[in-house]
Protein backbone atom coordinates (compact mmCIF):
# COMPACT_ATOMS: atom_id res chain seq x y z
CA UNK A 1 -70.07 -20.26 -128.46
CA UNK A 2 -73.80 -21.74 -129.24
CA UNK A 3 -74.20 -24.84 -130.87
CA UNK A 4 -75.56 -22.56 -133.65
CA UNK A 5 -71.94 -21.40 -134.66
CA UNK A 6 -70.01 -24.87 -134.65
CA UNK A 7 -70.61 -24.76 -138.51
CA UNK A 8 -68.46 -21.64 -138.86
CA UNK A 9 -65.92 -23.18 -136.73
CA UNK A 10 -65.99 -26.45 -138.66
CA UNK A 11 -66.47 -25.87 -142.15
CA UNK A 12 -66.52 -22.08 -142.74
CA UNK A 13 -67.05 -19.81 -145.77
CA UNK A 14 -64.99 -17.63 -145.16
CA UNK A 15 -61.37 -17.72 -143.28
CA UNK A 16 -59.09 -14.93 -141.59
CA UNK A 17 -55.70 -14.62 -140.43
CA UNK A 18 -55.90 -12.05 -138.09
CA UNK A 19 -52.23 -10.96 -136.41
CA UNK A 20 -50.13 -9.25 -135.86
CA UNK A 21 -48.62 -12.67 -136.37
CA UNK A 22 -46.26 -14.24 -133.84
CA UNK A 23 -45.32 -17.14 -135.67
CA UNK A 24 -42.23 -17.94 -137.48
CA UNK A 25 -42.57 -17.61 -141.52
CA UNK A 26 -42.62 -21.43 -142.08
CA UNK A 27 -45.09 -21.90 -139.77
CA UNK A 28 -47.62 -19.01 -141.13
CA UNK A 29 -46.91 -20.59 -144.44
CA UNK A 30 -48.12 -23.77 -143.46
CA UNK A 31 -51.14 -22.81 -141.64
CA UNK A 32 -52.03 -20.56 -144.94
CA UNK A 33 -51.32 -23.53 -146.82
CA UNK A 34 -53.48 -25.59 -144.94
CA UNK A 35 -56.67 -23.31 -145.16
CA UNK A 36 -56.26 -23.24 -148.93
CA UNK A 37 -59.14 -25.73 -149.43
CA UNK A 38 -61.68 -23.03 -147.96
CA UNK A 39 -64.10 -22.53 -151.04
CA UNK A 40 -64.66 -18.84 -150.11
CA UNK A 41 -62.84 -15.59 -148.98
CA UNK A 42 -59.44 -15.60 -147.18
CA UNK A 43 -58.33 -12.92 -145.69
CA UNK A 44 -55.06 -11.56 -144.06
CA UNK A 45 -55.99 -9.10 -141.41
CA UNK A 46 -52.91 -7.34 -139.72
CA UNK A 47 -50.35 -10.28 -140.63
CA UNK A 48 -48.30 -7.20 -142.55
CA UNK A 49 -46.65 -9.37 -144.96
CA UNK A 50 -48.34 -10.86 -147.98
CA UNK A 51 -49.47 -14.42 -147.45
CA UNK A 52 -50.06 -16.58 -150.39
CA UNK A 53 -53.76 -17.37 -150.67
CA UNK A 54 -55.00 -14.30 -148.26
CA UNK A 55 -56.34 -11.05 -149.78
CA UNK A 56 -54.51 -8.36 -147.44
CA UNK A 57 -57.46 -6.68 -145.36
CA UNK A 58 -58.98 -4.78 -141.97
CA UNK A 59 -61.49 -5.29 -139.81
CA UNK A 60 -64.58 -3.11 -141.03
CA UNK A 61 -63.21 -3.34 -144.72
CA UNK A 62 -66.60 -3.78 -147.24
CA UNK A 63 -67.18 -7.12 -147.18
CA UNK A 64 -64.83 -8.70 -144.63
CA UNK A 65 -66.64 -10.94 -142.76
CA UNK A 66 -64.77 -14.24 -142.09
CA UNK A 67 -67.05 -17.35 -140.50
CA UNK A 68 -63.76 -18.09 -138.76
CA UNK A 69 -60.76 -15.53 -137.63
CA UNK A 70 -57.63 -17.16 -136.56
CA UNK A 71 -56.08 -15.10 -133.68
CA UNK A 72 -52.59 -14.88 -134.36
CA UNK A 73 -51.58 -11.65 -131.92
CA UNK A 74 -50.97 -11.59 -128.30
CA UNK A 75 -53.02 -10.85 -125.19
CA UNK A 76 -52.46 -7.30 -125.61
CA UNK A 77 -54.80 -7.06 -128.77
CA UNK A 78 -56.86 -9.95 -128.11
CA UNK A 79 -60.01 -8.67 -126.43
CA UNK A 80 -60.11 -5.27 -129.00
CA UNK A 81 -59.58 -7.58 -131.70
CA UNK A 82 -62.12 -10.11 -130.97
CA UNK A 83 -64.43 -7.39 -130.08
CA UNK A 84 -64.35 -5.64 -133.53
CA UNK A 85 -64.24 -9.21 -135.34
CA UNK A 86 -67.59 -9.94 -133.55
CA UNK A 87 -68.99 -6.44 -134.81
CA UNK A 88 -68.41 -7.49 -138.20
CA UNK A 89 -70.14 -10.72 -137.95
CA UNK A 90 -67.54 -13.06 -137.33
CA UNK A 91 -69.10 -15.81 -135.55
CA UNK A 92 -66.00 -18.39 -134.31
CA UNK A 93 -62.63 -17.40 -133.17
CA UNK A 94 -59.65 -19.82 -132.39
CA UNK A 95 -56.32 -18.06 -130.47
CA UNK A 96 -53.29 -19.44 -132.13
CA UNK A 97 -50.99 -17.20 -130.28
CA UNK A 98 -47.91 -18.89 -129.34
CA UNK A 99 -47.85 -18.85 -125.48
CA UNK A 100 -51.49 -18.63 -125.56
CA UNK A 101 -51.01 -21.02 -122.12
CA UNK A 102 -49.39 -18.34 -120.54
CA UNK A 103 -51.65 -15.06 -121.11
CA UNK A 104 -52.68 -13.42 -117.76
CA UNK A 105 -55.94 -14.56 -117.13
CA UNK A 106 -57.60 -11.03 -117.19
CA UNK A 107 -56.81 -10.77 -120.76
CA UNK A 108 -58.35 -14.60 -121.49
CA UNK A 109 -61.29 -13.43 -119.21
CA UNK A 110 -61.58 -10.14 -121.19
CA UNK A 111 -61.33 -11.98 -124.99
CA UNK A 112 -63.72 -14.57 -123.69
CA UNK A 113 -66.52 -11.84 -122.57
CA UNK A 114 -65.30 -9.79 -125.94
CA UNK A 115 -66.06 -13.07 -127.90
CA UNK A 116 -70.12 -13.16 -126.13
């Protein structure tokens, strides 16, 4: 990421949950809760259950286009995800994923280059 985008990561217009999530309820609750305080558009992309605060949504939907997606999916969705997030003019993604740690490092290698 360029210096350029460290406002979208750090105070961002717009925030996504993108999933399909792997963490618990409480936990996506809390996150959700947490990310209230963004002044503009929150979106739920993929989660598949309602979250409080997040307007349910897809990638490539009118007018969704988050500053920052959350990556709440695995390694087998990463890269395509971050690749069509990027399309739509997302411009900072954090991974989330529980066991993020542990993803094979072609699929960090392939998110990263997805994420260029």
């Amino acid at each position: 990421m360029t210096i350029l985008n460290l406002d979208a990561l750090f105070r961002p217009g717009s925030v996504a949950l993108v999933g399909p999530s792997r963490l618990e309820d409480g936990r996506l609750a809390l996150l959700a809760d947490r990310l209230s305080a963004t002044a503009g558009p929150r979106w739920a992309i993929g989660i598949g259950s309602a979250v409080a605060g997040f307007e349910p949504a897809r990638v490539g939907d009118p007018g969704v286009r988050p500053d920052l997606a959350l990556y709440l999916g695995g390694p087998e969705t990463a890269a395509a995800t971050v690749a069509a997030l990027a399309e739509a003019g997302t411009r900072a993604v954090v991974a989330l994923s529980p066991s993020y740690d542990a993803w094979p490092e072609a699929a960090i290698a392939a998110t990263l280059a997805a994420g260029r």
